[in-house]
N, C-alpha and C. Protein backbone atom coordinates (compact mmCIF):
# COMPACT_ATOMS: atom_id res chain seq x y z
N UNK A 1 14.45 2.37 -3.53
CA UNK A 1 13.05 2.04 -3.39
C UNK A 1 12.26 2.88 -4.38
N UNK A 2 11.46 2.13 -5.11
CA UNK A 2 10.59 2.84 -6.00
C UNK A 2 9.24 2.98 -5.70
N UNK A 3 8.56 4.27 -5.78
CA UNK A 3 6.74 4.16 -5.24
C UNK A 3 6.50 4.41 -6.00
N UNK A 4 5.35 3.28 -6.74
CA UNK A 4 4.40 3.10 -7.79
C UNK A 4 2.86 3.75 -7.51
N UNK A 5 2.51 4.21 -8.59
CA UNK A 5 1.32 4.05 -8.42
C UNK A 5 0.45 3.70 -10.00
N UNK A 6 -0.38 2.80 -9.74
CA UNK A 6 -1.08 2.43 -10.76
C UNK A 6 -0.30 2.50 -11.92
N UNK A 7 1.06 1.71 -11.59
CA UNK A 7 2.20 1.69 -12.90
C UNK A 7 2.64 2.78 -13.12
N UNK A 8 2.74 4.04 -12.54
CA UNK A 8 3.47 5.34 -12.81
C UNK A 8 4.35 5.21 -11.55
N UNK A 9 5.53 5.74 -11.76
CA UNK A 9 6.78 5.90 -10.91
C UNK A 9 6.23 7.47 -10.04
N UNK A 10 6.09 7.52 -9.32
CA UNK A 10 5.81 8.56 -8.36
C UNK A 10 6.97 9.03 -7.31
N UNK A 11 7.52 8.19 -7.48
CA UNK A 11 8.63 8.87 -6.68
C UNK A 11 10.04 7.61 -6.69
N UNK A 12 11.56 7.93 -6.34
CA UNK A 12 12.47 7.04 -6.45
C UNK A 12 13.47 7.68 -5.60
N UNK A 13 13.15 6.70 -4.01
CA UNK A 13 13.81 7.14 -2.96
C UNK A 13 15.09 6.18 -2.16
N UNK A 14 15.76 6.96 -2.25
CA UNK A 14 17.55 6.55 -1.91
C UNK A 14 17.57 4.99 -0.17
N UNK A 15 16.21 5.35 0.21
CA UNK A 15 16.28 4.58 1.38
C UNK A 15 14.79 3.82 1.66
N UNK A 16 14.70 2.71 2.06
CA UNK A 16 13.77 2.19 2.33
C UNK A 16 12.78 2.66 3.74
N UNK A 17 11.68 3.51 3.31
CA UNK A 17 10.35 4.16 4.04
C UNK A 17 9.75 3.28 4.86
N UNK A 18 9.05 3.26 5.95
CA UNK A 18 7.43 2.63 6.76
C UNK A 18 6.50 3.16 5.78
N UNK A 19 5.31 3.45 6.41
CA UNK A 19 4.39 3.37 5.92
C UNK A 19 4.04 5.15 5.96
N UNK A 20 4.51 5.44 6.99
CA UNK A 20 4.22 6.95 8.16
C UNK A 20 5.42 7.74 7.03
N UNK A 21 6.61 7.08 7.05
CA UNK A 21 7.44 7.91 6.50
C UNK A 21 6.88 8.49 4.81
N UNK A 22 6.59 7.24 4.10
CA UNK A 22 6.08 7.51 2.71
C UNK A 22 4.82 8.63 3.06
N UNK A 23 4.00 8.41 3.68
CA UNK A 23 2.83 9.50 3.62
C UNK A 23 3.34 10.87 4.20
N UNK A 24 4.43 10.80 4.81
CA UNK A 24 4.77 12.47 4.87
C UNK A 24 5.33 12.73 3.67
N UNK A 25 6.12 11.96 3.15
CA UNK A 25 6.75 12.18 2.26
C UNK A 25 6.08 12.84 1.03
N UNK A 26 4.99 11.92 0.81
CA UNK A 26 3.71 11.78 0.05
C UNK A 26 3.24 13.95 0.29
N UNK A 27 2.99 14.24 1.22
CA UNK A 27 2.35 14.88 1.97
C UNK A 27 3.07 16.56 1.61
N UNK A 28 4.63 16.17 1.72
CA UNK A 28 5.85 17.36 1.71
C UNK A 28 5.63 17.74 0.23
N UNK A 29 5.72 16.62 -0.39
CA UNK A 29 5.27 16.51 -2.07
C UNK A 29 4.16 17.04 -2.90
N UNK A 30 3.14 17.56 -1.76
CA UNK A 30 2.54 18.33 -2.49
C UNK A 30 1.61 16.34 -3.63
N UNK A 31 1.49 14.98 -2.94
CA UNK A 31 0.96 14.32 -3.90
C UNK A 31 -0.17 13.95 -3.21
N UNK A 32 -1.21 13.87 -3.53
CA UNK A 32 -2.44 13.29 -2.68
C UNK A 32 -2.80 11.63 -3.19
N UNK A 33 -2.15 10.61 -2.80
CA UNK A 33 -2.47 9.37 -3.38
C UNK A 33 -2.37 8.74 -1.70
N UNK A 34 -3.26 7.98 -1.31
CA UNK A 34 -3.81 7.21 -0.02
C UNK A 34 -2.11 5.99 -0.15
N UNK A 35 -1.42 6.22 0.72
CA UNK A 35 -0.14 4.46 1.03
C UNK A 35 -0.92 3.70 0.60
N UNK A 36 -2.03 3.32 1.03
CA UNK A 36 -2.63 1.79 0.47
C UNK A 36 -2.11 1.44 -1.21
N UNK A 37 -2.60 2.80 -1.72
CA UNK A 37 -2.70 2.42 -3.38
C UNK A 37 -1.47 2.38 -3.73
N UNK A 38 0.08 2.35 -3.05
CA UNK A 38 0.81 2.44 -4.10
C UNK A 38 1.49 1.48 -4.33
N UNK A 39 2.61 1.39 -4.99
CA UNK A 39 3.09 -0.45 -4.89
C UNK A 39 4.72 -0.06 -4.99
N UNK A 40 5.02 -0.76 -3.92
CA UNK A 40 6.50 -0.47 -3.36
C UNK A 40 7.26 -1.37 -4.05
N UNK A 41 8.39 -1.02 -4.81
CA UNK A 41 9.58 -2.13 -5.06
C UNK A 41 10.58 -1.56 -4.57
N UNK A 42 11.42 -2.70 -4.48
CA UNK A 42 13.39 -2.55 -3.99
C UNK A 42 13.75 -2.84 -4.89
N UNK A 43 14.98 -2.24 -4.52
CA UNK A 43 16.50 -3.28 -5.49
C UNK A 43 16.83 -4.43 -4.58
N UNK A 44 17.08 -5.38 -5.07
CA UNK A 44 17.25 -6.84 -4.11
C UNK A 44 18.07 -6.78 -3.18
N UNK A 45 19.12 -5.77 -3.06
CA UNK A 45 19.71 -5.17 -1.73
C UNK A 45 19.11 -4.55 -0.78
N UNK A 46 18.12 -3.59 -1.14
CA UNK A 46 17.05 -2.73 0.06
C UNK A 46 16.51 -4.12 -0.09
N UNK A 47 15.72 -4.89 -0.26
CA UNK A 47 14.82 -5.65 -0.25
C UNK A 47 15.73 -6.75 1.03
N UNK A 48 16.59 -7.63 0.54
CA UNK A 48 17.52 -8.48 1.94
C UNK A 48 17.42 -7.40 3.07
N UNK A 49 18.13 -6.54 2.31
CA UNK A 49 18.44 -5.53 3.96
C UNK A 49 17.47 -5.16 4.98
N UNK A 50 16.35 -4.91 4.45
CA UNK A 50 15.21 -4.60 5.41
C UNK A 50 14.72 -5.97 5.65
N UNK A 51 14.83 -7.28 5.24
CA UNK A 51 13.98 -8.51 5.44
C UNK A 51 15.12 -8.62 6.53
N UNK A 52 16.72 -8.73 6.62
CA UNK A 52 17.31 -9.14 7.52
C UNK A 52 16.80 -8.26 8.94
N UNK A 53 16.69 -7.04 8.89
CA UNK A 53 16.51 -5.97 9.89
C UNK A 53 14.83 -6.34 10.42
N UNK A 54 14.18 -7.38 9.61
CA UNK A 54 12.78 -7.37 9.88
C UNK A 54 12.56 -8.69 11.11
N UNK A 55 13.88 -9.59 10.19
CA UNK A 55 13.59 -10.88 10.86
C UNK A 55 14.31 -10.54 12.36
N UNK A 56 15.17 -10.03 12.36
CA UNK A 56 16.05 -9.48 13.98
C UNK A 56 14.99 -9.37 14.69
N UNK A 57 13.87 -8.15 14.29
CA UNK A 57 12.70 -7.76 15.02
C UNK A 57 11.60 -8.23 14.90
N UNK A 58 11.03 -9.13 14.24
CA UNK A 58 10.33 -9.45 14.26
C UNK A 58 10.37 -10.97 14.27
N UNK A 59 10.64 -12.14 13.73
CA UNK A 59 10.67 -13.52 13.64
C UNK A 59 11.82 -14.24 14.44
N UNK A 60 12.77 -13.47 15.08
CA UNK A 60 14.09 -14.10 15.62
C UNK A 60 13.32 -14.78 16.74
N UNK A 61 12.60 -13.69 17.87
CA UNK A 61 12.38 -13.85 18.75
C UNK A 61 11.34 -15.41 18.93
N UNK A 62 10.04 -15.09 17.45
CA UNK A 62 9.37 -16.39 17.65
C UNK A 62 10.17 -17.70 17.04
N UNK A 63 11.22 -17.83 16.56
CA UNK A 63 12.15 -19.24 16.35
C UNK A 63 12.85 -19.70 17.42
N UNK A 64 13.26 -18.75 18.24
CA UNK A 64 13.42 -19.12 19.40
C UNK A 64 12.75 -19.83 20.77
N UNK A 65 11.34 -19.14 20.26
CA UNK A 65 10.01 -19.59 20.87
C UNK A 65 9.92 -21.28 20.63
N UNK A 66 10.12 -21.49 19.39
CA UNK A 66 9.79 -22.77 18.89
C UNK A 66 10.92 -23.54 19.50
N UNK A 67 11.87 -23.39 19.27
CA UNK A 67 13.06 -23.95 19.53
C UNK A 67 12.60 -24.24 20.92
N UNK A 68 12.49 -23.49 21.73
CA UNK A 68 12.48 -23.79 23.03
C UNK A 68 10.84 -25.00 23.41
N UNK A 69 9.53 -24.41 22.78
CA UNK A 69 8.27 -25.33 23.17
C UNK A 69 8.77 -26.18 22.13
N UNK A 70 8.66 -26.09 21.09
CA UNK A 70 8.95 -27.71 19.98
C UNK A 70 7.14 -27.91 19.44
N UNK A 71 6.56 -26.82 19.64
CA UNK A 71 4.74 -27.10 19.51
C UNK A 71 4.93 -26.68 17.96
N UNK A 72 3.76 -27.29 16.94
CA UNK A 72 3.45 -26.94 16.03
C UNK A 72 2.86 -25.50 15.78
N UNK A 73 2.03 -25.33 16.68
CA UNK A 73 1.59 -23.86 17.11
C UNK A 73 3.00 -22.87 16.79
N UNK A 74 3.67 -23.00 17.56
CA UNK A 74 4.91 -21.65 17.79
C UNK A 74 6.31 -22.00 16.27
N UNK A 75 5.30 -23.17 16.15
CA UNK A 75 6.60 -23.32 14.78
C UNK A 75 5.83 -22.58 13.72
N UNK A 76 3.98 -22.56 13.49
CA UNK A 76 3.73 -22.36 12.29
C UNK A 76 3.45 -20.73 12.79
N UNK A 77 3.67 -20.14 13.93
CA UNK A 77 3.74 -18.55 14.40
C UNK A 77 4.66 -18.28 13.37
N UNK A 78 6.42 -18.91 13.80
CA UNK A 78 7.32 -18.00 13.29
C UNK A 78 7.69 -18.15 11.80
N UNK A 79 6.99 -19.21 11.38
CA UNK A 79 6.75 -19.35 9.63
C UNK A 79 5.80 -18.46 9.25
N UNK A 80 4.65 -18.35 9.36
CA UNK A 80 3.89 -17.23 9.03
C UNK A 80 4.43 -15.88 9.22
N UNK A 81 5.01 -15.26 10.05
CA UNK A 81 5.90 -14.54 10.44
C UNK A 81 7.19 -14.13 9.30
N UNK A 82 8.08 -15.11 9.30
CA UNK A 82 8.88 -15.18 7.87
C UNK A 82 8.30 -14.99 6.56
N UNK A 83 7.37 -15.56 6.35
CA UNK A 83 6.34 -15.28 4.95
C UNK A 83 5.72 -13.94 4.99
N UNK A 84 5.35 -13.35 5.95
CA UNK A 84 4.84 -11.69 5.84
C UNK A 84 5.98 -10.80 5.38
N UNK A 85 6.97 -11.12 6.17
CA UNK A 85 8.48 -10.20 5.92
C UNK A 85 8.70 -10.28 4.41
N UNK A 86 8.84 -11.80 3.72
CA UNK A 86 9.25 -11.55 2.96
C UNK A 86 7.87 -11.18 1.84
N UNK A 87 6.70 -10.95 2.47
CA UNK A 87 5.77 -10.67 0.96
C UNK A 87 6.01 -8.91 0.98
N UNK A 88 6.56 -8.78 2.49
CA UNK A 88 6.85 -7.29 2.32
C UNK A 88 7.62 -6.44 1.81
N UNK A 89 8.72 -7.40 1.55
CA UNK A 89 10.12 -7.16 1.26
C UNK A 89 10.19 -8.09 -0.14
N UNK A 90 9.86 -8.14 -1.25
CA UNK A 90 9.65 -9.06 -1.89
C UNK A 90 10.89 -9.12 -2.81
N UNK A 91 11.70 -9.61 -3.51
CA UNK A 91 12.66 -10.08 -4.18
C UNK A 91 11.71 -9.96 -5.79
N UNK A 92 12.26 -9.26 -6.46
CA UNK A 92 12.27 -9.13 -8.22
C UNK A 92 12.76 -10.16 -8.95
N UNK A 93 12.11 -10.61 -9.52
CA UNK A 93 12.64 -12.44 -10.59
C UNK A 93 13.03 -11.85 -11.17
């Protein structure tokens, strides 16, 4: 995982962070830059790996939802749902 900031490499860490983890991290470092501003990339392996670990916890449960009502509602939940994971976890062209 790489933390960007404003196109400078700020840091290049062996495991994929939250949000809490990067700002201590941020913090131990002696760097004062706000999480908001920085811009996270993976290698397309951290990147699957945490989208698979995201969808377990987070989107499994609402496809199941759907599966079971069949409503447009709980179908376009766990699609929106899938689309956050992956803008979070984003894949490098």
């Amino acid at each position: 995982m790489l933390i960007k900031h404003q196109g400078q490499l700020v840091a290049s860490v062996g495991q994929i962070l939250d949000s809490d983890a990067i700002a201590s991290f941020l913090l131990q470092n002696e760097v004062d830059i706000p999480v908001s501003e920085l811009e996270l990339t993976y290698e397309p392996s951290e990147a699957l790996s945490a989208r698979k670990d995201a969808y377990k916890l987070e989107s499994d449960s609402l496809f199941i939802e759907w599966q079971y009502d069949q409503t447009d509602a709980a179908k376009q939940k766990w699609l929106s749902k899938v689309e956050e994971i992956k803008a979070r976890y984003p894949l490098l062209a």
